[in-house]
C-alpha atoms as a PDB file:
ATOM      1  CA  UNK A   1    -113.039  68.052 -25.463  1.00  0.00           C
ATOM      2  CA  UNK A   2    -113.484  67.877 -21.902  1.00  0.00           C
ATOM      3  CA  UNK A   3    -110.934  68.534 -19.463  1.00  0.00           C
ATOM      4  CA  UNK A   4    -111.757  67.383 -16.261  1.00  0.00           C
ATOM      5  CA  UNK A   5    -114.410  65.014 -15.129  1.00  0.00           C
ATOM      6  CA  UNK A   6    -117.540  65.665 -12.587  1.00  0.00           C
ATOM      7  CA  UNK A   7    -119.232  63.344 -10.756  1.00  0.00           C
ATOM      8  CA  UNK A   8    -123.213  62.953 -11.151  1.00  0.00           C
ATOM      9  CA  UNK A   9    -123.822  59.543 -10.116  1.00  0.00           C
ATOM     10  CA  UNK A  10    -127.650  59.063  -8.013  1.00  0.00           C
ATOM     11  CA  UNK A  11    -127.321  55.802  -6.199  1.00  0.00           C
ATOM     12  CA  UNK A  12    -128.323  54.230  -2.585  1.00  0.00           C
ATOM     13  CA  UNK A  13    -125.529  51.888  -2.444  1.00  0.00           C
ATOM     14  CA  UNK A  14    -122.172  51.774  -1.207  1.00  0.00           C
ATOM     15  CA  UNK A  15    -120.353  53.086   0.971  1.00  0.00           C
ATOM     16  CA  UNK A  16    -120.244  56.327   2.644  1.00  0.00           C
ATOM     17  CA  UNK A  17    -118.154  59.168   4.216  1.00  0.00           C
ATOM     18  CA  UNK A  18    -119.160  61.162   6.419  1.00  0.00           C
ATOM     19  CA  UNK A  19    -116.995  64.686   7.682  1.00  0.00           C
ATOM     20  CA  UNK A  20    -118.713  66.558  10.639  1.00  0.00           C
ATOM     21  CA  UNK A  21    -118.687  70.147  11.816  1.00  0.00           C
ATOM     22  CA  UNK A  22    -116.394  69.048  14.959  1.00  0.00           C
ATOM     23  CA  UNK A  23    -113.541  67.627  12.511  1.00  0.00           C
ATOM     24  CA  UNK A  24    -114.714  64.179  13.646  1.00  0.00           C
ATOM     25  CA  UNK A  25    -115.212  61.460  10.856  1.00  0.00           C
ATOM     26  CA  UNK A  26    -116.589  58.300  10.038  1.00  0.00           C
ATOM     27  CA  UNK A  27    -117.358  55.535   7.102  1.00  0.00           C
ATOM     28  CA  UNK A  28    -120.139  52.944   6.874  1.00  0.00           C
ATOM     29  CA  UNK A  29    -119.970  49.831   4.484  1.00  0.00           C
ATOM     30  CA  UNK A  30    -116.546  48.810   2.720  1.00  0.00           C
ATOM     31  CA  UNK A  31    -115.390  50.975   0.144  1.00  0.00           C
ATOM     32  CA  UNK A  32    -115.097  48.225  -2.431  1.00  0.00           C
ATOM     33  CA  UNK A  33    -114.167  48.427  -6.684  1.00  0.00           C
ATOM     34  CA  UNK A  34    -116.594  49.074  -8.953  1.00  0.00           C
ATOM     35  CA  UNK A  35    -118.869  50.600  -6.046  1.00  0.00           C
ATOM     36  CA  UNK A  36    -120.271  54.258  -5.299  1.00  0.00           C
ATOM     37  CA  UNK A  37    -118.670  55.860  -2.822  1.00  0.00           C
ATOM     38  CA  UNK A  38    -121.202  58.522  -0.996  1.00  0.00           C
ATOM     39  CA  UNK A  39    -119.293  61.779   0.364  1.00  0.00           C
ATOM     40  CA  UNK A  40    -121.157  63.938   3.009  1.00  0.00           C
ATOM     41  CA  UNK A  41    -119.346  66.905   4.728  1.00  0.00           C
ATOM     42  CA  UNK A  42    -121.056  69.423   6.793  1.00  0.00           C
ATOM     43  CA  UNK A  43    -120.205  72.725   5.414  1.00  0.00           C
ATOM     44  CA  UNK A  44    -120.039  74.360   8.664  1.00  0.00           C
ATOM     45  CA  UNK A  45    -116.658  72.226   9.460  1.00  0.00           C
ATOM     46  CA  UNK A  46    -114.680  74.298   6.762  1.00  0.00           C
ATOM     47  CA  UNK A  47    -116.194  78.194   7.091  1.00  0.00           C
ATOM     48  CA  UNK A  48    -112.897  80.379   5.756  1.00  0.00           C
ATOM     49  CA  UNK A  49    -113.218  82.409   2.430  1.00  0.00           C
ATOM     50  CA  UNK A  50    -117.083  82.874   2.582  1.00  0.00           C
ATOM     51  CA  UNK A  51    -117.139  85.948   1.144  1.00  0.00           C
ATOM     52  CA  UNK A  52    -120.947  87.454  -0.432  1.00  0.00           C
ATOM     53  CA  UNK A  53    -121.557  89.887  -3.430  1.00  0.00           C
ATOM     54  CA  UNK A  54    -124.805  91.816  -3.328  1.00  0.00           C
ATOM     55  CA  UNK A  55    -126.254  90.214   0.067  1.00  0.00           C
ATOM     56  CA  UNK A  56    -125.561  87.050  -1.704  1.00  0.00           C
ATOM     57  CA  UNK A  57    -122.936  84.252  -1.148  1.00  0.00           C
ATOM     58  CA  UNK A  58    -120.384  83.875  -3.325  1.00  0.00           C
ATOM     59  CA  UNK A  59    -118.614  81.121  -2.604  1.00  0.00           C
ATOM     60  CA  UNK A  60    -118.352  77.200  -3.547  1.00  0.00           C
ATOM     61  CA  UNK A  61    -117.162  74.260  -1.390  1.00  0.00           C
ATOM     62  CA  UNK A  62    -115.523  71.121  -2.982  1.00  0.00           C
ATOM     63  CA  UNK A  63    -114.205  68.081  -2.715  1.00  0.00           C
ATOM     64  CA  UNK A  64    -111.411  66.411  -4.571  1.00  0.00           C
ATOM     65  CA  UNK A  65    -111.393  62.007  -4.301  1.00  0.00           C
ATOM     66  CA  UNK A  66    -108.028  60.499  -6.069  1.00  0.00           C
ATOM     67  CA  UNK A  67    -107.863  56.980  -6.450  1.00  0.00           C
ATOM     68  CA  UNK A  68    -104.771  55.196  -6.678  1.00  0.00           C
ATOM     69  CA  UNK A  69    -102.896  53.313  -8.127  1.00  0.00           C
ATOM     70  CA  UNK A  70    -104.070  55.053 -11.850  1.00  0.00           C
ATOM     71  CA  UNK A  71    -104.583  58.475 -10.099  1.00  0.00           C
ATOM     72  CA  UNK A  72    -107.818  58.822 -11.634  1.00  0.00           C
ATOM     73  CA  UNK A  73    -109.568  61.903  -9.797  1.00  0.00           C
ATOM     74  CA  UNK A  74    -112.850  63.425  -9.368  1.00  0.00           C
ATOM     75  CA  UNK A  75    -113.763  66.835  -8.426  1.00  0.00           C
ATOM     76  CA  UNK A  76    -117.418  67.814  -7.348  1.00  0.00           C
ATOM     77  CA  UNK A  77    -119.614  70.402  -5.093  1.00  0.00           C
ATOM     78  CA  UNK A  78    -120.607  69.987  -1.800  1.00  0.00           C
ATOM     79  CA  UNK A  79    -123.031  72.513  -2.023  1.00  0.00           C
ATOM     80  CA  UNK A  80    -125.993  73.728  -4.158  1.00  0.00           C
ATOM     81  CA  UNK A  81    -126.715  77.893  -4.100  1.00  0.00           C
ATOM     82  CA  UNK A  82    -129.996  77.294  -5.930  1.00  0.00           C
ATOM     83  CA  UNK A  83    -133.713  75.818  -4.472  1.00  0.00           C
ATOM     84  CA  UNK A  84    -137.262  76.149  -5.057  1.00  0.00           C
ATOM     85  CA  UNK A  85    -137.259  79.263  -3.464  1.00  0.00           C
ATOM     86  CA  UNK A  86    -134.274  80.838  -5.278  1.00  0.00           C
ATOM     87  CA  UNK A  87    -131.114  81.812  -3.740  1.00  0.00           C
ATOM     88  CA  UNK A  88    -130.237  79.154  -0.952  1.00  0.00           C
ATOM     89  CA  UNK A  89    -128.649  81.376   2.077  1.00  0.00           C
ATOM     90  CA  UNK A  90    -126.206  79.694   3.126  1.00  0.00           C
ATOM     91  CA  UNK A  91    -125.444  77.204   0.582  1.00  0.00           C
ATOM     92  CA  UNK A  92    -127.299  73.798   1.691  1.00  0.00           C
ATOM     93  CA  UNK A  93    -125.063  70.790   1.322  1.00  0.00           C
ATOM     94  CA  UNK A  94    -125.411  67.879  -0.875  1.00  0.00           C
ATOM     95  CA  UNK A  95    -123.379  64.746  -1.407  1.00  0.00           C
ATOM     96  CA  UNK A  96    -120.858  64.149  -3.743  1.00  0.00           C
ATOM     97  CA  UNK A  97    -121.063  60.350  -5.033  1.00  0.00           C
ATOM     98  CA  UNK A  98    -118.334  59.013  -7.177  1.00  0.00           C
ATOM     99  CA  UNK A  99    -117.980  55.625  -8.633  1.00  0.00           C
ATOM    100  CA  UNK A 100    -114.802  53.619  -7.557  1.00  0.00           C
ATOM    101  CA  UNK A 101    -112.445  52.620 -10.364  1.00  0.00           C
ATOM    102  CA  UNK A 102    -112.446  48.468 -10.701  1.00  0.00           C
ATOM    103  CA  UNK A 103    -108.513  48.368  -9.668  1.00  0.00           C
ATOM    104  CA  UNK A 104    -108.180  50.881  -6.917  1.00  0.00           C
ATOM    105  CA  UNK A 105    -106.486  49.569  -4.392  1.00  0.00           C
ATOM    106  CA  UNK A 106    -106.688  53.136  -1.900  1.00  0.00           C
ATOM    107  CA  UNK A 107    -108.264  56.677  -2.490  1.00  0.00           C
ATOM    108  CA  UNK A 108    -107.629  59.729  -0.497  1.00  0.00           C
ATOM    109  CA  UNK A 109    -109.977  63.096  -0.147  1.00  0.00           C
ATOM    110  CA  UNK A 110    -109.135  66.721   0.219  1.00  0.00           C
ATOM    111  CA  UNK A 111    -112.100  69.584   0.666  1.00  0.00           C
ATOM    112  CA  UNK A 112    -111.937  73.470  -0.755  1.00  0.00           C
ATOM    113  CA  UNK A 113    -113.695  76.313   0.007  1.00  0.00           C
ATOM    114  CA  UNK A 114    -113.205  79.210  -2.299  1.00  0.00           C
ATOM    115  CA  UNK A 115    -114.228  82.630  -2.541  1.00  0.00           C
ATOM    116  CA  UNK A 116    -115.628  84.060  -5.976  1.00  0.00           C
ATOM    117  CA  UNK A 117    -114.950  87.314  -5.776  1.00  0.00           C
ATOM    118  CA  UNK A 118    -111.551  87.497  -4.360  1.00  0.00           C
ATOM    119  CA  UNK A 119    -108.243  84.791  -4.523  1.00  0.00           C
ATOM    120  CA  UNK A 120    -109.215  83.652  -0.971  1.00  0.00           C
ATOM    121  CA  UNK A 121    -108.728  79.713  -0.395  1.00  0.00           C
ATOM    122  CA  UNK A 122    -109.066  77.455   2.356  1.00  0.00           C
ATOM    123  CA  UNK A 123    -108.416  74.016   2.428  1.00  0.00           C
ATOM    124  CA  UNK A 124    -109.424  70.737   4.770  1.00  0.00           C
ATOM    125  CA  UNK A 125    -106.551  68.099   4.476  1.00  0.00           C
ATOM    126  CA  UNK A 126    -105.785  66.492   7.314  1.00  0.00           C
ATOM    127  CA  UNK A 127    -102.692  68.859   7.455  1.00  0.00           C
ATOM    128  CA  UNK A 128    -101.629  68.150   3.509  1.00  0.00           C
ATOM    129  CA  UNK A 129    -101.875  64.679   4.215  1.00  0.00           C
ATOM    130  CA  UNK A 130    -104.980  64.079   2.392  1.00  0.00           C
ATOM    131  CA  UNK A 131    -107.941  61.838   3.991  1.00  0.00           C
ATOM    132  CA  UNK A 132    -106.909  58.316   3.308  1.00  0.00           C
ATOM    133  CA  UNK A 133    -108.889  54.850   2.956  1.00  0.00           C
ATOM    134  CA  UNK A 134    -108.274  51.410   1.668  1.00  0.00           C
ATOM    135  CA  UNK A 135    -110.461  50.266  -0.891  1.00  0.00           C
ATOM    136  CA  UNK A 136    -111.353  46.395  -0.669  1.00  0.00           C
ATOM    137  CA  UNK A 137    -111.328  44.389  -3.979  1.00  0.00           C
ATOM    138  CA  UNK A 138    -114.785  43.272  -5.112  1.00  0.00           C
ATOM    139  CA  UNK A 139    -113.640  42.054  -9.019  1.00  0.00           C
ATOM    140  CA  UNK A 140    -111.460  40.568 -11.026  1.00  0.00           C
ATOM    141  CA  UNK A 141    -107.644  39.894  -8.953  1.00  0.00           C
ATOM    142  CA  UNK A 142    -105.734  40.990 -12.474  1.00  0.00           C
ATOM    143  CA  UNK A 143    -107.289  44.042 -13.855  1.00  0.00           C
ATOM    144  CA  UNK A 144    -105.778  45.773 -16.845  1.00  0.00           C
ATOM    145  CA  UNK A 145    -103.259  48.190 -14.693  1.00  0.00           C
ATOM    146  CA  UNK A 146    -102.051  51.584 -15.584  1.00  0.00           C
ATOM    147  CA  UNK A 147     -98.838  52.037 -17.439  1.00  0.00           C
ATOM    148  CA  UNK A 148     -96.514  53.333 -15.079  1.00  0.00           C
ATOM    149  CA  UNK A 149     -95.207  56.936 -16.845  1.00  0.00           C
ATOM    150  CA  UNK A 150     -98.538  57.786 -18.638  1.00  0.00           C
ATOM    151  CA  UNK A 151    -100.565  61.266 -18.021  1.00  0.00           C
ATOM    152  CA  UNK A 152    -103.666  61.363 -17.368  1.00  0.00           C
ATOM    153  CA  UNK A 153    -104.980  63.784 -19.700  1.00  0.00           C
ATOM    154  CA  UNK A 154    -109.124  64.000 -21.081  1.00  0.00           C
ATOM    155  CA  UNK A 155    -107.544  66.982 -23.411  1.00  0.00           C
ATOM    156  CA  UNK A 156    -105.855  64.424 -25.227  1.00  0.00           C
ATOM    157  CA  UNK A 157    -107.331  61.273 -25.316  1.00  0.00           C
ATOM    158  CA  UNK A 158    -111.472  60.276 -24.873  1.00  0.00           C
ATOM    159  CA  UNK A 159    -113.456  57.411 -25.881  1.00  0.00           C
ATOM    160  CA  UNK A 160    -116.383  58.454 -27.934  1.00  0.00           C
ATOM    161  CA  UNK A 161    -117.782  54.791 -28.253  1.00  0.00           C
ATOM    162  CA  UNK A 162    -117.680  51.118 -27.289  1.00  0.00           C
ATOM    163  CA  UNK A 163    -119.026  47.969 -27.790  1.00  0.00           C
ATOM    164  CA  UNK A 164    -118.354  44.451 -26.570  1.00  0.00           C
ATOM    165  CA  UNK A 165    -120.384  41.812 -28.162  1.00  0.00           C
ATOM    166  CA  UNK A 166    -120.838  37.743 -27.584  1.00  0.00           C
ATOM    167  CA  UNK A 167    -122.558  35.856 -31.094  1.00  0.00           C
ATOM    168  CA  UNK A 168    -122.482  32.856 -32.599  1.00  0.00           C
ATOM    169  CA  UNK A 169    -120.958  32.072 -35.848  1.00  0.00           C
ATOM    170  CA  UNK A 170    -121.885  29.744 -37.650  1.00  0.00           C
ATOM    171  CA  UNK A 171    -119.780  27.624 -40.325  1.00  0.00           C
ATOM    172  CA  UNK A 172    -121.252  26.718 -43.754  1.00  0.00           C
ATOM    173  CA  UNK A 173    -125.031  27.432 -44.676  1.00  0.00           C
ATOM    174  CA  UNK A 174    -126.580  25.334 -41.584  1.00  0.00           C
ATOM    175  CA  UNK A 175    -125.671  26.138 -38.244  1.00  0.00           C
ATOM    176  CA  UNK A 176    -125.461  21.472 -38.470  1.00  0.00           C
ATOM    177  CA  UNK A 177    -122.378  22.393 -40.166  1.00  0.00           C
ATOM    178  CA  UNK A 178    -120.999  24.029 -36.838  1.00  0.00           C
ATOM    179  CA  UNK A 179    -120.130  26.806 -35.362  1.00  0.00           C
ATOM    180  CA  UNK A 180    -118.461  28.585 -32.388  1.00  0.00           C
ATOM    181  CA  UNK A 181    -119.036  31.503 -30.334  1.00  0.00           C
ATOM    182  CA  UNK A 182    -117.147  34.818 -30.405  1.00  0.00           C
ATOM    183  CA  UNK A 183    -116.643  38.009 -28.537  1.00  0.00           C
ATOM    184  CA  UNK A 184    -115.934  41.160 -30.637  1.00  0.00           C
ATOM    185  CA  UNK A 185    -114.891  44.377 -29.638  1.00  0.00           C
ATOM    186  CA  UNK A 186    -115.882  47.969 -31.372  1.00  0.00           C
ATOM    187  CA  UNK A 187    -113.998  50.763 -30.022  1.00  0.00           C
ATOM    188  CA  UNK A 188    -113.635  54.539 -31.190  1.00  0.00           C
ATOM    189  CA  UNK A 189    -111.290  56.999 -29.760  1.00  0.00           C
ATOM    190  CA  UNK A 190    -110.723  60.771 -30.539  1.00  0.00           C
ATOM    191  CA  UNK A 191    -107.220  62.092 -29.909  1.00  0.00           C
ATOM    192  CA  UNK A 192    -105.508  65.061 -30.105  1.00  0.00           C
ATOM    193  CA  UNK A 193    -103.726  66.113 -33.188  1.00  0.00           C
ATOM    194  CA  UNK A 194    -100.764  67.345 -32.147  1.00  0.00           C
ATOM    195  CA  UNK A 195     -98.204  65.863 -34.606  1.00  0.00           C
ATOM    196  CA  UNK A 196     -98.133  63.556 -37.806  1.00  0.00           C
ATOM    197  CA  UNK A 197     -96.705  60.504 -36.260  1.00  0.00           C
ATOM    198  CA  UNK A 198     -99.031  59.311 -33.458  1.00  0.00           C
ATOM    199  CA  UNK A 199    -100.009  56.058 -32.028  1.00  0.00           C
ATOM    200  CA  UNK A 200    -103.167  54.718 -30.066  1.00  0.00           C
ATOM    201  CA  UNK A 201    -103.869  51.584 -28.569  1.00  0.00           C
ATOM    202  CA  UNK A 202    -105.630  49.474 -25.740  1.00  0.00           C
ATOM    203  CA  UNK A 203    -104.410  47.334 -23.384  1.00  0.00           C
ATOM    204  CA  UNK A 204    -107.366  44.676 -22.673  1.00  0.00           C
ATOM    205  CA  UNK A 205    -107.742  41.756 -20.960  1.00  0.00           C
ATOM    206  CA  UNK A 206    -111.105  39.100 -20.979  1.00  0.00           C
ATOM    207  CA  UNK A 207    -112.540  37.553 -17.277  1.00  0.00           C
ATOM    208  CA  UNK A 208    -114.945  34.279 -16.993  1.00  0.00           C
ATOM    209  CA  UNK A 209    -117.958  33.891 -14.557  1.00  0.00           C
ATOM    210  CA  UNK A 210    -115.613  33.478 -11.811  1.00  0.00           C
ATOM    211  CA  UNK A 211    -113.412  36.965 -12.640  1.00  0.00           C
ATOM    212  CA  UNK A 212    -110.328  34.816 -14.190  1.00  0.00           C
ATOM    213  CA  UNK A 213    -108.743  36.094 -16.772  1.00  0.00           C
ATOM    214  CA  UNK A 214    -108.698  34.039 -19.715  1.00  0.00           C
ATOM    215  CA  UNK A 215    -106.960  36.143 -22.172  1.00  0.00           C
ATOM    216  CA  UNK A 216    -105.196  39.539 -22.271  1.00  0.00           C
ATOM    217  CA  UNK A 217    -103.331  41.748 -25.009  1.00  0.00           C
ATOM    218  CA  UNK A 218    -102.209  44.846 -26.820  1.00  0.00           C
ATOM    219  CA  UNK A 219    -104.115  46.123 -29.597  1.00  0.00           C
ATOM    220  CA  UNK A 220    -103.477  49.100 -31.982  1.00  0.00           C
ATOM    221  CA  UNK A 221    -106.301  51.649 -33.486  1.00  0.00           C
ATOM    222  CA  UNK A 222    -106.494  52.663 -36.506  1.00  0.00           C
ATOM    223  CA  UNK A 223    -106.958  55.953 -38.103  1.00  0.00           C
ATOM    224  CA  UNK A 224    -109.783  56.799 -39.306  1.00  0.00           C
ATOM    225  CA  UNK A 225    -110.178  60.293 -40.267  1.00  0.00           C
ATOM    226  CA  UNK A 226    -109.846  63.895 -38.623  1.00  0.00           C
ATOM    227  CA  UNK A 227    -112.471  65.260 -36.139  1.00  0.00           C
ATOM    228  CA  UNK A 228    -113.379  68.130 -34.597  1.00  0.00           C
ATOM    229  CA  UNK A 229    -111.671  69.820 -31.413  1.00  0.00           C
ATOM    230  CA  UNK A 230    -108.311  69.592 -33.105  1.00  0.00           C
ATOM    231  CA  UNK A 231    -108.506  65.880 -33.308  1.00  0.00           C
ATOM    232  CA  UNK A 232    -108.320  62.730 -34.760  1.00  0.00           C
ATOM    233  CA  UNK A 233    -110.721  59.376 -34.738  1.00  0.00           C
ATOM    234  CA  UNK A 234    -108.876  55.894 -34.373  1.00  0.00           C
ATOM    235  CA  UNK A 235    -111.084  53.025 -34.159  1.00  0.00           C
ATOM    236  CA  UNK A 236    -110.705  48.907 -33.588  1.00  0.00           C
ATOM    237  CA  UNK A 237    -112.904  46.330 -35.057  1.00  0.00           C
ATOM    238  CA  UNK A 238    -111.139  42.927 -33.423  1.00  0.00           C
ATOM    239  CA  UNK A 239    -112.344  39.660 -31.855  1.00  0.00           C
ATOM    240  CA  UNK A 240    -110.914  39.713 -28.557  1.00  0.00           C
ATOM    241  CA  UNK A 241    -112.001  35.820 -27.311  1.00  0.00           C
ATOM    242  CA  UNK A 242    -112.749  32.609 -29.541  1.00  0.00           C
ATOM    243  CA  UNK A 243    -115.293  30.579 -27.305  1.00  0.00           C
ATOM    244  CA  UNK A 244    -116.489  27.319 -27.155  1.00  0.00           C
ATOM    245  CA  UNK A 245    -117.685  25.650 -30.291  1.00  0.00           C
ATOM    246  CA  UNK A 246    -117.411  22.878 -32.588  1.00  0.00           C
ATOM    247  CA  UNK A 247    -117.851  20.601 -35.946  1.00  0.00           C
ATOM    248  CA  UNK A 248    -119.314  17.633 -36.707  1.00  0.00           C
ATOM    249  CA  UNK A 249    -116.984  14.907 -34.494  1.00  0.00           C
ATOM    250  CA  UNK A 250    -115.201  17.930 -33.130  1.00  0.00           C
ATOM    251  CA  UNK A 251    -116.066  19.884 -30.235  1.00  0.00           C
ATOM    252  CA  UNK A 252    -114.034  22.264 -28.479  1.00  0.00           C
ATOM    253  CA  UNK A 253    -114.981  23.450 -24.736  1.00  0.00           C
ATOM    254  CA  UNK A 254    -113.443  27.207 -23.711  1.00  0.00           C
ATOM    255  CA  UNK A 255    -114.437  29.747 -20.993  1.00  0.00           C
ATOM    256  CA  UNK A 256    -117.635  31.460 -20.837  1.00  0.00           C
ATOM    257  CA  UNK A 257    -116.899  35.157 -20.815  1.00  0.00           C
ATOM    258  CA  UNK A 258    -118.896  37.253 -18.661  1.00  0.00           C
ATOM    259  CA  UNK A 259    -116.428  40.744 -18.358  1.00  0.00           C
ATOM    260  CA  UNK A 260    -114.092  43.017 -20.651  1.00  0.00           C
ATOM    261  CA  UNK A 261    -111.446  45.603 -18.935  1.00  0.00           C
ATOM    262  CA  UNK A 262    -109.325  47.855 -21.064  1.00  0.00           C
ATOM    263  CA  UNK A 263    -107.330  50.876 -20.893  1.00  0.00           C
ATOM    264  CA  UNK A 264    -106.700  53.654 -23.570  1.00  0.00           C
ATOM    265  CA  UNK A 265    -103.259  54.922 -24.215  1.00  0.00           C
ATOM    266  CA  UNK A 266    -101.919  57.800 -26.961  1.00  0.00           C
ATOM    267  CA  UNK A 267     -98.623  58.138 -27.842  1.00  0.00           C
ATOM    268  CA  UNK A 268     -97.021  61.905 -29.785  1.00  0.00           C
ATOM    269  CA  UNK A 269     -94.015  63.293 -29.530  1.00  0.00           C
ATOM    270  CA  UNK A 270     -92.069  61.056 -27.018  1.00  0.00           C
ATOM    271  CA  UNK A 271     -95.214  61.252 -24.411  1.00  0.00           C
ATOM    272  CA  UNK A 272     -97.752  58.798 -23.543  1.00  0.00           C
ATOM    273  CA  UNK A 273    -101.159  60.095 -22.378  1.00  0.00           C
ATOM    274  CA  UNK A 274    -104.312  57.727 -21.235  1.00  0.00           C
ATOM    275  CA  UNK A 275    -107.980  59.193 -20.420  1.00  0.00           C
ATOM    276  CA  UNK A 276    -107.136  57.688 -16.845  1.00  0.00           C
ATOM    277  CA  UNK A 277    -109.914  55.397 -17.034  1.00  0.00           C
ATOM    278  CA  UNK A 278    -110.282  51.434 -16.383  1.00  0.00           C
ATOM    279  CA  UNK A 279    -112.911  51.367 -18.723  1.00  0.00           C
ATOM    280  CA  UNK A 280    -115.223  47.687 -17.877  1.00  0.00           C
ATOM    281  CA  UNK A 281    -118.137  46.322 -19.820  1.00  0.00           C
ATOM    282  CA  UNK A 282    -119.736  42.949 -19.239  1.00  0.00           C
ATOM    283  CA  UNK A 283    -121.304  39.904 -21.466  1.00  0.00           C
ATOM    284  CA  UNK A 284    -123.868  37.582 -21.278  1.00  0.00           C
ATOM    285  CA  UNK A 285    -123.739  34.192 -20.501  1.00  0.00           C
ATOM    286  CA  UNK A 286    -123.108  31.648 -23.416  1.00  0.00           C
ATOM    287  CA  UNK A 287    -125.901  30.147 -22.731  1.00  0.00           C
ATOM    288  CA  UNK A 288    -127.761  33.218 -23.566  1.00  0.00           C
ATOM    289  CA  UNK A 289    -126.724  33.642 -26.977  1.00  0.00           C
ATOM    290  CA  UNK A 290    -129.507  32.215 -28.947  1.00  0.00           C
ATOM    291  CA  UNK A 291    -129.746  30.527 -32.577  1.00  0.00           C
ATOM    292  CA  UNK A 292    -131.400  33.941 -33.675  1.00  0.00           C
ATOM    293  CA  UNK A 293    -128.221  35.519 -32.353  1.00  0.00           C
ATOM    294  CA  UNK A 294    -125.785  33.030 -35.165  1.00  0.00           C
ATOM    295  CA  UNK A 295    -123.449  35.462 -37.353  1.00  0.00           C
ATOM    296  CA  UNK A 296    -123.578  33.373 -40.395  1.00  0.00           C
ATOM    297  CA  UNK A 297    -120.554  33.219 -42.682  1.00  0.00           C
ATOM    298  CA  UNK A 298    -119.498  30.779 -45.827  1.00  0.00           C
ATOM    299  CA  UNK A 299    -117.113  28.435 -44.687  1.00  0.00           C
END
């Protein structure tokens, strides 16, 4: 399974940061959740460790962005050694764009250059204090936060699929008989089999139009089988909201769901490991769910 994650987002959005070959810096447009977040940096601004092998360079240049509170990080290259032509000498830069968890609240930057073809290192940090910015909200106020204590850890936890889904259900063999709407939630998650006893769960929690949540809980996968990589699959077939619906005489109103948050957490051997992500997917209006969308079911 993977154990780190790259960034490979294309976007013209956002904001943007911008670190120039005179150690000067500057941002344009609010760094907000849920956003892209553009990184330029001039390679000429960090030239230790450039070392060459054959008449060619051998070297890479990289940034690090760590978001907190979850400490979710992303590492990518500021540089691509490959054109049209061939060999690019030097290196030409490129951006780095990342996409900006939905409950950071900050996220700070640090910049590499490293030799391949010797230990050399050099490193931009503002002196070990790490670049710092504030990130604005832009979503929901309560988003599903990270368990304080957890590791963030790809090598043993990942989601391999998920699905949130809004339908109507309808009661008897007419939808005249009534019905209500409902939002399901389809979830599969390999983890690492490290010891018999192990646990997996999600903490989740439901938003309306306006980003209020409207319901929130704990709930625990199943096993399903072994996998490859050493693993295990656990999977969760639940309805996470009961929406507005009714019978006959009796009609009851509730929110119209329009977003899901959740985070993934595995538990073995006294630890508790998450895939560091704030995983959000979003739903359709009620409205939107048709009568050829009805889930029919005997009363």
């Amino acid at each position: 399974m993977p154990a780190s994650k790259k960034a490979a987002l294309t976007v013209d959005k956002g904001a943007s940061l911008n670190f120039y070959t005179d150690w000067r810096q500057s941002q344009a447009g609010l760094i907000r959740q849920g956003e892209p977040l553009t990184i330029n940096y001039d390679p000429q601004r960090l030239t230790a460790c450039r070392t060459y092998h054959d008449g060619m360079p051998a070297w890479g240049l990289w940034a690090t962005v760590r978001f907190s509170p979850s400490g979710e990080t992303t590492t990518g290259s500021l540089v691509k050694h490959l054109g049209p032509q061939g060999v690019c000498d030097p290196p030409k830069a490129v951006p780095l764009v990342v996409r900006i968890p939905a409950d950071a609240t900050g996220a700070e930057v640090w910049f590499q250059n490293t030799s391949m073809t010797s230990p050399c290192s050099a490193v931009d940090s503002q002196f070990g204090y790490n670049y710092r910015f504030i990130v604005d909200q832009a979503g929901p106020a309560q988003p599903v936060m990270y368990r304080t204590g957890s590791q963030p850890s790809l090598e043993m936890v990942n989601v391999l699929a998920e699905k949130v889904t809004k339908v109507r259900r309808s009661f008897g063999i007419t939808p005249r008989a009534g019905g209500q709407l409902e939002t399901h939630f389809d979830l599969a998650v390999w983890a690492k089999n490290v010891a018999y006893i192990k646990n997996v769960w999600v903490d989740f929690h439901v938003f309306d139009q306006d980003d209020n949540r409207v319901n929130a809980d704990t709930l625990t996968l199943k096993y399903s089988g072994s996998a490859g990589g050493n693993g295990d699959f656990f999977t969760l077939k639940e309805m996470v909201f009961l929406g507005s619906g009714g019978t006959p005489g009796n009609v009851w109103p509730r929110a119209d769901v329009r977003k899901m948050q959740y985070r993934v957490y595995y538990e073995v051997n006294g630890s508790v490991f998450t895939d560091g992500i704030l995983h959000q997917l979003s739903l359709p209006a009620d409205a939107e769910i048709s009568q050829e969308a009805i889930a029919t079911a005997a009363a």
